[in-house]
PDB file of N, CA and C in Angstrom:
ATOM      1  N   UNK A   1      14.973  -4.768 -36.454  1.00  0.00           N
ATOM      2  CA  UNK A   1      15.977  -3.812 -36.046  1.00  0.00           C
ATOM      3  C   UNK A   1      15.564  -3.217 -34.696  1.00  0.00           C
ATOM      4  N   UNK A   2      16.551  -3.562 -33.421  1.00  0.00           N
ATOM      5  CA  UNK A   2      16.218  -2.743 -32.246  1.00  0.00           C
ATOM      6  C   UNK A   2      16.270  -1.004 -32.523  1.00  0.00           C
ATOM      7  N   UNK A   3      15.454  -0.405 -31.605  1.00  0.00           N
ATOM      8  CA  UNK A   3      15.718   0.865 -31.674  1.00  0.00           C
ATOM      9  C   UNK A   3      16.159   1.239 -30.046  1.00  0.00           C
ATOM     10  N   UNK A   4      16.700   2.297 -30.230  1.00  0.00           N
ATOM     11  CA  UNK A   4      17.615   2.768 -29.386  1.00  0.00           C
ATOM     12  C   UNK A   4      16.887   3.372 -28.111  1.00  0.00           C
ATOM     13  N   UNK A   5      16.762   3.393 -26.514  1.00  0.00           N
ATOM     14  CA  UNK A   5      16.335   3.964 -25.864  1.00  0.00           C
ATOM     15  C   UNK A   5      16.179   5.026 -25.843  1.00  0.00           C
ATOM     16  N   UNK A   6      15.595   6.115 -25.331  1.00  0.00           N
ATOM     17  CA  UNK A   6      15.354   7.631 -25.580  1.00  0.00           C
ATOM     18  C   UNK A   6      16.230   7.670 -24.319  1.00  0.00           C
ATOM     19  N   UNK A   7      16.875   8.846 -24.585  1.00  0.00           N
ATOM     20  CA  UNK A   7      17.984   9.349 -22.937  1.00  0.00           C
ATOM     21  C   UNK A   7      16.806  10.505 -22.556  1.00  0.00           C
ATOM     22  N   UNK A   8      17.689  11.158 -21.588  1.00  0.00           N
ATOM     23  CA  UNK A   8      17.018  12.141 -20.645  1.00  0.00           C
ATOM     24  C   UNK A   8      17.849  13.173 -21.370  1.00  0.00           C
ATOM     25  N   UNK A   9      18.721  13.514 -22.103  1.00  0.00           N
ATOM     26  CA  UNK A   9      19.672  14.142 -22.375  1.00  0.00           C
ATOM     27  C   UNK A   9      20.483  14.534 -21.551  1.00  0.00           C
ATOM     28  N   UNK A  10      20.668  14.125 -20.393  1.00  0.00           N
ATOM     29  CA  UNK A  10      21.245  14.763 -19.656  1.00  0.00           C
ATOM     30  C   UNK A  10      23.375  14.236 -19.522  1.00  0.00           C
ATOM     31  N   UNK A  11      23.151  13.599 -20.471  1.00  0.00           N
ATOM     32  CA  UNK A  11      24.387  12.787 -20.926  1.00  0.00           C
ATOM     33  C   UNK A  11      25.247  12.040 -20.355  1.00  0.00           C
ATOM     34  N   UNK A  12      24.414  11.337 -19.140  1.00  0.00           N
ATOM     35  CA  UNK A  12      24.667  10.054 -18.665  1.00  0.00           C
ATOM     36  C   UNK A  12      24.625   8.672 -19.420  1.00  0.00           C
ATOM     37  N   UNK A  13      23.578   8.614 -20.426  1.00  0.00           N
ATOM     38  CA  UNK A  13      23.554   7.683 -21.478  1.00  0.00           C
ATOM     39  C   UNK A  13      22.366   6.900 -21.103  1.00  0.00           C
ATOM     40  N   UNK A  14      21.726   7.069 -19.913  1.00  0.00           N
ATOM     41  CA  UNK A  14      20.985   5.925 -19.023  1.00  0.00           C
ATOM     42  C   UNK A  14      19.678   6.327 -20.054  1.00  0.00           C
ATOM     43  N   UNK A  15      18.929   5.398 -19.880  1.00  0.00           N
ATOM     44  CA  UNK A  15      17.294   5.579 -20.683  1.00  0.00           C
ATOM     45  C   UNK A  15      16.933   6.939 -19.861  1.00  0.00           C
ATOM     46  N   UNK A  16      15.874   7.377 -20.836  1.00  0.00           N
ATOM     47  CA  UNK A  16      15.154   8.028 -19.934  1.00  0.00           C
ATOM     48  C   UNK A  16      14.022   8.190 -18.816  1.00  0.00           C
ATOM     49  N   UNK A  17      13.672   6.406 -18.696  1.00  0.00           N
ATOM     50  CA  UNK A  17      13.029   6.239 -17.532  1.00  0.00           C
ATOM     51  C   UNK A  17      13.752   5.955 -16.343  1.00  0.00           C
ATOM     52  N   UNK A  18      15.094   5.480 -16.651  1.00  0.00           N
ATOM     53  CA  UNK A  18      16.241   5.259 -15.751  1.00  0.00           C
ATOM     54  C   UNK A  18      16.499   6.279 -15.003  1.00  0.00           C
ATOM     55  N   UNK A  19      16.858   7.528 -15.490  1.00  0.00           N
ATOM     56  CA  UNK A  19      17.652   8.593 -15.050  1.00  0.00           C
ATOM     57  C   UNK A  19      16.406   9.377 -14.292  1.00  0.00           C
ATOM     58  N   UNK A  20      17.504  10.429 -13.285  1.00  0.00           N
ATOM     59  CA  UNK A  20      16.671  10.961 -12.010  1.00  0.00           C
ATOM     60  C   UNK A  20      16.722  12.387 -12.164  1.00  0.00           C
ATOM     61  N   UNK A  21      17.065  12.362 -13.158  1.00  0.00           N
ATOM     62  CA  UNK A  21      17.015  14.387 -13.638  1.00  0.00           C
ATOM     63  C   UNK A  21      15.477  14.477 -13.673  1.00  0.00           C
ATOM     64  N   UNK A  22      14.435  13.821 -13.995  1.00  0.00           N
ATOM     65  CA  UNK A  22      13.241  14.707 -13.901  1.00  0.00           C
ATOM     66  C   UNK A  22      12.803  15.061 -13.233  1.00  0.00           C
ATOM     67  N   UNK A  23      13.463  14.524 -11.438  1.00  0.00           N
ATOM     68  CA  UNK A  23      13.407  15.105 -10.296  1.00  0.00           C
ATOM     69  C   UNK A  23      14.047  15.947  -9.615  1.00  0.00           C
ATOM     70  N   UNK A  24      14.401  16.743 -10.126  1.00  0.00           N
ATOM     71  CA  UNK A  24      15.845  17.628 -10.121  1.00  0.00           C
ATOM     72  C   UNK A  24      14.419  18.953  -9.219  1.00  0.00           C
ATOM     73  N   UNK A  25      13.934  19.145 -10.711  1.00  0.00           N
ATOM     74  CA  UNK A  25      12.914  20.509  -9.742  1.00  0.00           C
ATOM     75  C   UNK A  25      12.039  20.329  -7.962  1.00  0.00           C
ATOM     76  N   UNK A  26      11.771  18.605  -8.094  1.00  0.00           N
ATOM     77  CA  UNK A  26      10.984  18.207  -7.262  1.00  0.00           C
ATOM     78  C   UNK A  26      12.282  18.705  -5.955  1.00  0.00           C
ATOM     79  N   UNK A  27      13.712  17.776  -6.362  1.00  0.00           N
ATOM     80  CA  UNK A  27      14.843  17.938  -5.037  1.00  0.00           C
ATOM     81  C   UNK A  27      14.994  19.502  -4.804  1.00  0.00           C
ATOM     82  N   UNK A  28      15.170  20.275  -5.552  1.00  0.00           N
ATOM     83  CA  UNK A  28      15.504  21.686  -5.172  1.00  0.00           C
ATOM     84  C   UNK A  28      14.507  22.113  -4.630  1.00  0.00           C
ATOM     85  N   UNK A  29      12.815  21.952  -4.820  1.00  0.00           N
ATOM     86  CA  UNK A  29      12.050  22.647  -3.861  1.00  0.00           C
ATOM     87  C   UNK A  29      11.943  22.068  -2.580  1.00  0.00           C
ATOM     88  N   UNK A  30      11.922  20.667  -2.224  1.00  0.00           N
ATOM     89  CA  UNK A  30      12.293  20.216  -1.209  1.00  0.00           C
ATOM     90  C   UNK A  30      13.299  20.557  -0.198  1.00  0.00           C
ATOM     91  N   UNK A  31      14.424  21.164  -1.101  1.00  0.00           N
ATOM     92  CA  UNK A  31      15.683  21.150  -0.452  1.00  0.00           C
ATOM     93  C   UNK A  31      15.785  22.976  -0.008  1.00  0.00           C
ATOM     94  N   UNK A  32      14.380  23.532  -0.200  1.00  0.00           N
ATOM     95  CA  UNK A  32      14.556  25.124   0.184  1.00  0.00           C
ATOM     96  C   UNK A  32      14.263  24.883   1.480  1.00  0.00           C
ATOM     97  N   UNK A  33      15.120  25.780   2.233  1.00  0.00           N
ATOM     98  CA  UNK A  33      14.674  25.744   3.754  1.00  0.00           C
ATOM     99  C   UNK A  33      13.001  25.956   4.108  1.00  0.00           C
ATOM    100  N   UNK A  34      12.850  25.415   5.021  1.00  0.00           N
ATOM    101  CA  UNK A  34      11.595  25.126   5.540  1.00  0.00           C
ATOM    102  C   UNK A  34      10.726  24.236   5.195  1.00  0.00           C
ATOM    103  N   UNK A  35      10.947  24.100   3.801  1.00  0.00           N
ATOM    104  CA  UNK A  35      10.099  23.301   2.936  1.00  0.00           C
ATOM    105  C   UNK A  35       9.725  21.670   3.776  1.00  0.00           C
ATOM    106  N   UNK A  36      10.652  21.034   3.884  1.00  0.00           N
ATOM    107  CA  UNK A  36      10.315  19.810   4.489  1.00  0.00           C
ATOM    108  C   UNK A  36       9.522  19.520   5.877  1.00  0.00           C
ATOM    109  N   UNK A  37      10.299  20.765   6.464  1.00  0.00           N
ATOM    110  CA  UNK A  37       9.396  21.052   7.828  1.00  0.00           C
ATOM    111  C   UNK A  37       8.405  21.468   7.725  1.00  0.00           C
ATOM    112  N   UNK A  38       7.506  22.219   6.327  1.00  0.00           N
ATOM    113  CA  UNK A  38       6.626  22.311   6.589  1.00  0.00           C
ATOM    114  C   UNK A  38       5.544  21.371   5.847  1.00  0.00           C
ATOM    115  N   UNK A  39       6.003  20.132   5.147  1.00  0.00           N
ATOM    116  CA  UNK A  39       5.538  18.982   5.310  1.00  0.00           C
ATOM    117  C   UNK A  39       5.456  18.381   5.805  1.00  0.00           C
ATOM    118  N   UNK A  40       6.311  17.964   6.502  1.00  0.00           N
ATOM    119  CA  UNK A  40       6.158  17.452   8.128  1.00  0.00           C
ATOM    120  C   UNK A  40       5.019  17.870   9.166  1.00  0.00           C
ATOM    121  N   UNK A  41       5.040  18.918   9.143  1.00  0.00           N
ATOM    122  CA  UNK A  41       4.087  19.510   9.929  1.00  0.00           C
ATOM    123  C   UNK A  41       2.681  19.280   9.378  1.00  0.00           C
ATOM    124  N   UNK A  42       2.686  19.289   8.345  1.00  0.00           N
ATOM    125  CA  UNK A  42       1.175  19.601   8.045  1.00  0.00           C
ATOM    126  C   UNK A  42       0.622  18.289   7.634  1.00  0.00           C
ATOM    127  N   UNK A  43       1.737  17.192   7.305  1.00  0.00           N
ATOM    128  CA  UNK A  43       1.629  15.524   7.503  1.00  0.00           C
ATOM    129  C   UNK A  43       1.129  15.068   8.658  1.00  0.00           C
ATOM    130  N   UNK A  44       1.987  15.662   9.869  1.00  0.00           N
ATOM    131  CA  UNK A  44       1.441  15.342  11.039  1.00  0.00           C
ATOM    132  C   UNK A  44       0.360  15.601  11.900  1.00  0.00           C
ATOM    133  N   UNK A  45       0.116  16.887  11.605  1.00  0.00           N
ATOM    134  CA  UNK A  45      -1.289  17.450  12.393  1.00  0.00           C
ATOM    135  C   UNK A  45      -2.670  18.059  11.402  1.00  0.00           C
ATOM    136  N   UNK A  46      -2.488  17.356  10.146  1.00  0.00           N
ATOM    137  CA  UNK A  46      -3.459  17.547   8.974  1.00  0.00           C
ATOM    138  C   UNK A  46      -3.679  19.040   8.724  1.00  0.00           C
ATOM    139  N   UNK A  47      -4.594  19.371   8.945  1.00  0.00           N
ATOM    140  CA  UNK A  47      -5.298  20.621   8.620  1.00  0.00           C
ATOM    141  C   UNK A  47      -4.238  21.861   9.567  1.00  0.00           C
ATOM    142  N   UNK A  48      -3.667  22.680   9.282  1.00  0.00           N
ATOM    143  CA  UNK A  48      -3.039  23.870   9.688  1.00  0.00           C
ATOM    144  C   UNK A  48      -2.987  24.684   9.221  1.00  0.00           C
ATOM    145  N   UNK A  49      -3.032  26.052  10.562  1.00  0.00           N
ATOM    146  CA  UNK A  49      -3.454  27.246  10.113  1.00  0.00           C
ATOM    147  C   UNK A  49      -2.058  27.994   9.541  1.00  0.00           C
ATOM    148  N   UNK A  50      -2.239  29.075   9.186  1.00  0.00           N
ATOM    149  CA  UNK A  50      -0.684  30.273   9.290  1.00  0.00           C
ATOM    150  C   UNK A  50      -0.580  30.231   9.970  1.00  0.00           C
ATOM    151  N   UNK A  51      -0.787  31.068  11.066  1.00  0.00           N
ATOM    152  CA  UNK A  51       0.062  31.507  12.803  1.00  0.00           C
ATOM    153  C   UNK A  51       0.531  30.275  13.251  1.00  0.00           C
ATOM    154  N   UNK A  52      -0.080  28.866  13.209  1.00  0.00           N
ATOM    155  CA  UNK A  52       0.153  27.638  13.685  1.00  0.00           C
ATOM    156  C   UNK A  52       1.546  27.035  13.122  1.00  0.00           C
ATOM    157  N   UNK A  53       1.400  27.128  11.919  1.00  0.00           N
ATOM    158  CA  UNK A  53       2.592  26.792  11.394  1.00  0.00           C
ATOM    159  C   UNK A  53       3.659  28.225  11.379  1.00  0.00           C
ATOM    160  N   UNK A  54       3.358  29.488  11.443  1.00  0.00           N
ATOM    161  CA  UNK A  54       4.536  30.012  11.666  1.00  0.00           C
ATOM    162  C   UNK A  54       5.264  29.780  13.387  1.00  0.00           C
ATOM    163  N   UNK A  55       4.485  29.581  13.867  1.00  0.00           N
ATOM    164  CA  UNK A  55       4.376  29.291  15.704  1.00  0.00           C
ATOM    165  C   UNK A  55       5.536  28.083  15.704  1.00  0.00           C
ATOM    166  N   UNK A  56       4.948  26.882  15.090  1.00  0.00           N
ATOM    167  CA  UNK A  56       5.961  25.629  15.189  1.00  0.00           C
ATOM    168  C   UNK A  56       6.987  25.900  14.678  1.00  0.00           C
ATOM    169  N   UNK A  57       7.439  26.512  13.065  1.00  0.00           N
ATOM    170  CA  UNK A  57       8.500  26.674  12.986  1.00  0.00           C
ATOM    171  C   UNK A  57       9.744  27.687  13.193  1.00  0.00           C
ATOM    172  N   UNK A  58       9.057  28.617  14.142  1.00  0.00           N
ATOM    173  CA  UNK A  58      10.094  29.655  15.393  1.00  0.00           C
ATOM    174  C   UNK A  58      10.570  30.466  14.234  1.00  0.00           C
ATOM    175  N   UNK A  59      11.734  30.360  13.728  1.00  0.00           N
ATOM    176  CA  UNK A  59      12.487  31.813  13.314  1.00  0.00           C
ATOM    177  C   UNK A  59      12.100  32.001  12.171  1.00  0.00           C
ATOM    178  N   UNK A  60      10.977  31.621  11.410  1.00  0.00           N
ATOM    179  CA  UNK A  60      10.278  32.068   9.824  1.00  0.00           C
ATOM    180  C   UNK A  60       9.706  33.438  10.282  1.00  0.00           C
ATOM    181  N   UNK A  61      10.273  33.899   9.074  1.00  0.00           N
ATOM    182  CA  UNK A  61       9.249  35.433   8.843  1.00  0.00           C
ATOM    183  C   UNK A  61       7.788  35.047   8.208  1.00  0.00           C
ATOM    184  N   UNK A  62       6.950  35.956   8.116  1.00  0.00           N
ATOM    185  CA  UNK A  62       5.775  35.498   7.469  1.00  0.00           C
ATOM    186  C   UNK A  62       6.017  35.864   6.104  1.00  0.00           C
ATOM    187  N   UNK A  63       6.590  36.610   5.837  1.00  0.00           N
ATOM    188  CA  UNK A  63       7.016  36.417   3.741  1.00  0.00           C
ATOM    189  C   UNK A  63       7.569  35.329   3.187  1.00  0.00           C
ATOM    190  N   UNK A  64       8.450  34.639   4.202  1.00  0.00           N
ATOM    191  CA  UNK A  64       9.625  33.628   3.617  1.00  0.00           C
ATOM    192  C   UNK A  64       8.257  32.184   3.919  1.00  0.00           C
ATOM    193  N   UNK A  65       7.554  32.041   4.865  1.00  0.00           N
ATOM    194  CA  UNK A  65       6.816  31.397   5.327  1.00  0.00           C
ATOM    195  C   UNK A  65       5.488  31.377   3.971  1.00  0.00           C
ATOM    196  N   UNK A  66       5.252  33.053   3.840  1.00  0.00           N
ATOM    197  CA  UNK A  66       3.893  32.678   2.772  1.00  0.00           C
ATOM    198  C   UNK A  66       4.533  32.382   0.905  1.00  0.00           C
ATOM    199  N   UNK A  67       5.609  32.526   1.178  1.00  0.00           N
ATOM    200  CA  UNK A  67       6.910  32.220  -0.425  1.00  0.00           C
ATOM    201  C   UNK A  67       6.525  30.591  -0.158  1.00  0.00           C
ATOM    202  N   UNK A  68       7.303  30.208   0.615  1.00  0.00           N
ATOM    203  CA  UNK A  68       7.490  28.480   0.695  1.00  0.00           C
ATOM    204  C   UNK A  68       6.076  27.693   0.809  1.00  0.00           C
ATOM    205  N   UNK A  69       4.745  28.038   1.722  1.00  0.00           N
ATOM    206  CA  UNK A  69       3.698  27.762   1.219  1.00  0.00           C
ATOM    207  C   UNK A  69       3.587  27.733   0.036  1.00  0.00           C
ATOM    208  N   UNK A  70       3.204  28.505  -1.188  1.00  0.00           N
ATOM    209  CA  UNK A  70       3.252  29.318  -2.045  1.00  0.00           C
ATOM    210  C   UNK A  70       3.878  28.522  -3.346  1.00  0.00           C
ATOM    211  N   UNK A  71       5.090  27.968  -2.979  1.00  0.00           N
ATOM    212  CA  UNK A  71       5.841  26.997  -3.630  1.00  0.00           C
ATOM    213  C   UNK A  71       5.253  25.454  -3.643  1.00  0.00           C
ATOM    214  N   UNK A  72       5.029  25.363  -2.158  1.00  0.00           N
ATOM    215  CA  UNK A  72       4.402  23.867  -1.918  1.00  0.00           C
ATOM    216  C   UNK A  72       3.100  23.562  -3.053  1.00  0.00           C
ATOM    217  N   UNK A  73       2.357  25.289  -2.710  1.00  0.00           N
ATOM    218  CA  UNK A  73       0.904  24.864  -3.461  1.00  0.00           C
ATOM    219  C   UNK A  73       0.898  24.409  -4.913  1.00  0.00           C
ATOM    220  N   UNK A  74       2.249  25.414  -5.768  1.00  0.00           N
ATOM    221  CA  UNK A  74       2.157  25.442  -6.892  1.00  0.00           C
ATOM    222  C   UNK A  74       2.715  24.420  -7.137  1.00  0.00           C
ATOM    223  N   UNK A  75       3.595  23.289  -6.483  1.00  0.00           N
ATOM    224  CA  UNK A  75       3.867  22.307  -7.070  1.00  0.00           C
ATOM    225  C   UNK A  75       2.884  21.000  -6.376  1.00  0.00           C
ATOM    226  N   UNK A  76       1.756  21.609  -6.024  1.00  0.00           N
ATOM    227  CA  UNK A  76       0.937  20.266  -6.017  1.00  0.00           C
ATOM    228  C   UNK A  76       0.838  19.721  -4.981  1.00  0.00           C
ATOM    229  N   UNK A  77       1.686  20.198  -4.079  1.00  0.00           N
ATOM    230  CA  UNK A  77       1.966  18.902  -2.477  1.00  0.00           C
ATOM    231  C   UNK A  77       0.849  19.966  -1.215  1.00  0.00           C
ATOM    232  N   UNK A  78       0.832  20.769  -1.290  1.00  0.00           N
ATOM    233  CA  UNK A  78       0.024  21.126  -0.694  1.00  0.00           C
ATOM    234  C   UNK A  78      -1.222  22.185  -1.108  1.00  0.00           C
ATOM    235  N   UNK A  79      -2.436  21.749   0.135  1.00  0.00           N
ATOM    236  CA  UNK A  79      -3.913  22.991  -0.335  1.00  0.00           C
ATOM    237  C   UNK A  79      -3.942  23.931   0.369  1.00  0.00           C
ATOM    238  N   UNK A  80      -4.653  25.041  -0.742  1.00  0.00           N
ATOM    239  CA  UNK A  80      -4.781  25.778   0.610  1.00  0.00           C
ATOM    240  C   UNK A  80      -6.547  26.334   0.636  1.00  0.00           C
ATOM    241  N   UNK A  81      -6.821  26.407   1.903  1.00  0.00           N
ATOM    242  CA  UNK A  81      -8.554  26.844   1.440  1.00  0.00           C
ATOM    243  C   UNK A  81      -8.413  28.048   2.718  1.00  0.00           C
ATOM    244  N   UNK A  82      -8.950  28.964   1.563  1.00  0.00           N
ATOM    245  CA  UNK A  82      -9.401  30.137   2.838  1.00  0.00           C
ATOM    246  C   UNK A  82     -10.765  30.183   2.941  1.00  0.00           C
ATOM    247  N   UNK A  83     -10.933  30.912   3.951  1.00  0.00           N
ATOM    248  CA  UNK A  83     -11.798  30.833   4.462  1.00  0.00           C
ATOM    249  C   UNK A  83     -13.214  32.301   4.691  1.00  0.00           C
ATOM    250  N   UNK A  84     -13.738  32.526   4.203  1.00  0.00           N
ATOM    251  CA  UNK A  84     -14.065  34.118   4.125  1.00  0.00           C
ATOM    252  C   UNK A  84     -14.882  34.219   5.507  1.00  0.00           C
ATOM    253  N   UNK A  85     -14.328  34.914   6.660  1.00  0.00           N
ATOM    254  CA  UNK A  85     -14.493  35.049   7.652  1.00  0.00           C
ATOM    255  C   UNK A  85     -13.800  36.592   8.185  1.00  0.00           C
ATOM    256  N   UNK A  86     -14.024  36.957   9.212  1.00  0.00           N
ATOM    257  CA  UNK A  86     -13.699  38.178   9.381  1.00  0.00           C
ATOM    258  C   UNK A  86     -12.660  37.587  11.167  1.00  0.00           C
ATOM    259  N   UNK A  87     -11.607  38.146  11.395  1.00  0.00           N
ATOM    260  CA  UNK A  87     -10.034  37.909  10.316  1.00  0.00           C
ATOM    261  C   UNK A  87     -10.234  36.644   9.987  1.00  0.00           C
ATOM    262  N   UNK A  88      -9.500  36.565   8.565  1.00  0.00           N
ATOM    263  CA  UNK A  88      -9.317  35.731   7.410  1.00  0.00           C
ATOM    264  C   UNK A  88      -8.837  34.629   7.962  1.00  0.00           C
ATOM    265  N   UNK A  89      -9.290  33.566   7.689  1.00  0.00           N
ATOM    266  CA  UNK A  89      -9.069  32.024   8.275  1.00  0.00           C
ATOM    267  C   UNK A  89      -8.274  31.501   7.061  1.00  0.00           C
ATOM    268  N   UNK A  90      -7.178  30.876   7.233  1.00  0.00           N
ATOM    269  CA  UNK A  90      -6.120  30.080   6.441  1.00  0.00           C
ATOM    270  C   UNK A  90      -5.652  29.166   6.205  1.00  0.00           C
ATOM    271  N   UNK A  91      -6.259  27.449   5.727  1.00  0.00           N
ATOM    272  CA  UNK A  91      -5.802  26.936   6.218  1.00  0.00           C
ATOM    273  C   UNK A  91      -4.722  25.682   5.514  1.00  0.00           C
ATOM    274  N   UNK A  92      -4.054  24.756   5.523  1.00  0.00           N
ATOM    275  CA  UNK A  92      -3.161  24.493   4.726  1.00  0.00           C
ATOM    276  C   UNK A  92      -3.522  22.843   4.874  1.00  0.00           C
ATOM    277  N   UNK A  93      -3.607  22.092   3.974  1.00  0.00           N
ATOM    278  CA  UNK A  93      -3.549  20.330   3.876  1.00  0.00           C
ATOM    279  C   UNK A  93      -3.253  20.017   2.322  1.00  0.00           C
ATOM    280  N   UNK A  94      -2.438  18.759   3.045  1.00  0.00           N
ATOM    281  CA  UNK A  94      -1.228  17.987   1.745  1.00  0.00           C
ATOM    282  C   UNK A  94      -2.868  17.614   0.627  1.00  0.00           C
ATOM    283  N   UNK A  95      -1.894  17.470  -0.157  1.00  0.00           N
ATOM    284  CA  UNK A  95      -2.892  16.857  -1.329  1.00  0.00           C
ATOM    285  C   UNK A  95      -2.377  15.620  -1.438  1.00  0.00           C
ATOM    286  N   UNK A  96      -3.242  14.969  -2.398  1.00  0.00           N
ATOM    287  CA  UNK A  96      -2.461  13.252  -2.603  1.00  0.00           C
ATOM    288  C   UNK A  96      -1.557  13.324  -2.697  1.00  0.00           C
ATOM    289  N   UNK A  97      -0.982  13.979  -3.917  1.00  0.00           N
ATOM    290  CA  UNK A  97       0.410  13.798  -4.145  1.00  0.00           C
ATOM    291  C   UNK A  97       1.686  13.923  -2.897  1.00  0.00           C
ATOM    292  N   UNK A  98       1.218  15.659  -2.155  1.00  0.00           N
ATOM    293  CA  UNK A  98       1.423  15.620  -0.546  1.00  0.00           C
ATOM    294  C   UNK A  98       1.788  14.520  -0.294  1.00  0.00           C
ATOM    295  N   UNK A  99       0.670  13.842   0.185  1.00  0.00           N
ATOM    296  CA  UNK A  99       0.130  12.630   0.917  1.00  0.00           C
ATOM    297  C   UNK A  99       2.039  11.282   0.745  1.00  0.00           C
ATOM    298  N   UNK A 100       1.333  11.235  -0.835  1.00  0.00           N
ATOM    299  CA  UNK A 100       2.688  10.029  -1.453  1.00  0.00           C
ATOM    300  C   UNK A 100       3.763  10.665  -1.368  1.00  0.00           C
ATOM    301  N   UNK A 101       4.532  11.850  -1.932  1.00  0.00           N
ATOM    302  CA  UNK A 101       5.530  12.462  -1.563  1.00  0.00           C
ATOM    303  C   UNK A 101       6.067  12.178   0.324  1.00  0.00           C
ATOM    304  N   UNK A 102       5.280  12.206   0.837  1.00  0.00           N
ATOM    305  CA  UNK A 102       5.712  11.920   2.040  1.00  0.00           C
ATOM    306  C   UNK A 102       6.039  10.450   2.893  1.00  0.00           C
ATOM    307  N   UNK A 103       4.883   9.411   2.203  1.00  0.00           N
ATOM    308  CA  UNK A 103       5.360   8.402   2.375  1.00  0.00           C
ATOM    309  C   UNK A 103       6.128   8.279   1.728  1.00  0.00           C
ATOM    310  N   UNK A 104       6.896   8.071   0.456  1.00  0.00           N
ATOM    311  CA  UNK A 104       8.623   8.320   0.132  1.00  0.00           C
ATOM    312  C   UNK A 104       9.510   8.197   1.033  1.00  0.00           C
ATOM    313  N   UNK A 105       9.270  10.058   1.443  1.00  0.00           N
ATOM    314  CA  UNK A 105      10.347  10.093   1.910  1.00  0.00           C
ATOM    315  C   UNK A 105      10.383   9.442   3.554  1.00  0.00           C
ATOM    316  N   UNK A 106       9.593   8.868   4.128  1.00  0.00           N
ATOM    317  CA  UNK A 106       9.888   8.349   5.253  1.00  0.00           C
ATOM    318  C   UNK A 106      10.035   7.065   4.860  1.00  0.00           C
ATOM    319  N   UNK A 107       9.714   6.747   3.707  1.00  0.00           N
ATOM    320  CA  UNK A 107      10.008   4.975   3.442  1.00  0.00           C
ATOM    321  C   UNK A 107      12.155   5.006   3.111  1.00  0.00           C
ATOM    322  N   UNK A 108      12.604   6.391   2.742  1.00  0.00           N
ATOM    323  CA  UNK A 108      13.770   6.520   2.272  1.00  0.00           C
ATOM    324  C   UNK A 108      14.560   6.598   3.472  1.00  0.00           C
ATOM    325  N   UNK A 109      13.312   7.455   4.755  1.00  0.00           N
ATOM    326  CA  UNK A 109      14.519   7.820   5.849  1.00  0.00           C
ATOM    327  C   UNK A 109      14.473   6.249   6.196  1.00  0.00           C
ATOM    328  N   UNK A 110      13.359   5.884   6.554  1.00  0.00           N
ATOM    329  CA  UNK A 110      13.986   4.832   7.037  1.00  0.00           C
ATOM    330  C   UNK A 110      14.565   3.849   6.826  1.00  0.00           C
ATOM    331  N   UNK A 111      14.759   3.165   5.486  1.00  0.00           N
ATOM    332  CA  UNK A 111      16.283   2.529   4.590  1.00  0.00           C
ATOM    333  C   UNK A 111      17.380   3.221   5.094  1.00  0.00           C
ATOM    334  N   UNK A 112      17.423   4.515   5.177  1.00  0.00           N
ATOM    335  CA  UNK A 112      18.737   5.298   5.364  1.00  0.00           C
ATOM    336  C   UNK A 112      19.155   4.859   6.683  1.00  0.00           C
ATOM    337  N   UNK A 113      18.290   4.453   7.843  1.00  0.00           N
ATOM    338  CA  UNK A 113      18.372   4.073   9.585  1.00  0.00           C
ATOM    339  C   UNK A 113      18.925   2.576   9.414  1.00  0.00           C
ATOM    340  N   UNK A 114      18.297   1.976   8.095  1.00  0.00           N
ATOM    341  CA  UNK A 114      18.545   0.698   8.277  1.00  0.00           C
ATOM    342  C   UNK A 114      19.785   0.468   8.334  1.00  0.00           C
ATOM    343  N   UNK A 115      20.293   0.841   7.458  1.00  0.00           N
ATOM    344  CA  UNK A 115      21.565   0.766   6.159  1.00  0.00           C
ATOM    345  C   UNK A 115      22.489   1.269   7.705  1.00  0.00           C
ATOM    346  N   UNK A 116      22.716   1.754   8.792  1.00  0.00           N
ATOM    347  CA  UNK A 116      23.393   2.879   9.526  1.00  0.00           C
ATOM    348  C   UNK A 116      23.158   2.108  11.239  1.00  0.00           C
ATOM    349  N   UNK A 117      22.355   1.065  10.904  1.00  0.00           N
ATOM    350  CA  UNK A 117      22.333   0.269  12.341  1.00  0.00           C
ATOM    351  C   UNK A 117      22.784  -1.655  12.108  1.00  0.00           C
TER     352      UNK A 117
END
């Protein structure tokens, strides 16, 4: 007797390794402003400070700036190591996951360039 796939419940019907709801939390933190830019950034020039990254990305406040850090850390994509120094050294790098999360999404942008040329 076959048994039946497990769904996601999300009542598409698709298995539940099929379906893309378990990335639902991953798309919404991605999709908060700044968030990507400040993977980007810290993809590109590794190790970055606060002021550095509030500097590159111009109109962030430093609350909305230390929120979205803050978010990054707790979901894993980015580190943060301070530094006990006198003023306080801050500094920010992707973690693996970081790391793969990002090749993703540039393996996606660029399908998306393909698909559009």
């Amino acid at each position: 007797m076959a048994t039946a796939a497990a769904t996601c419940g999300c009542g598409s019907g698709l298995a539940a390794t099929d379906c893309l709801c378990p990335a639902a939390p991953l798309a919404t933190l991605i999709g908060r402003r700044y968030a990507l830019g400040l993977l980007s950034l810290i993809a590109n020039h590794g190790t970055v400070r606060f002021n550095e990254l509030r500097s590159r990305l111009g109109d962030v406040s430093s609350s909305t700036l230390a929120t979205r850090l803050a978010d990054l850390e707790q979901a894993g994509l980015i580190e943060r190591t301070g530094h006990p120094e006198t003023p306080p050294r801050v500094e920010y790098s992707l973690t693996g996951r970081g790391r793969e999360l990002c090749r993703v999404l540039n393996d996606f942008l660029r399908r998306g360039q393909a698909k559009r040329e």
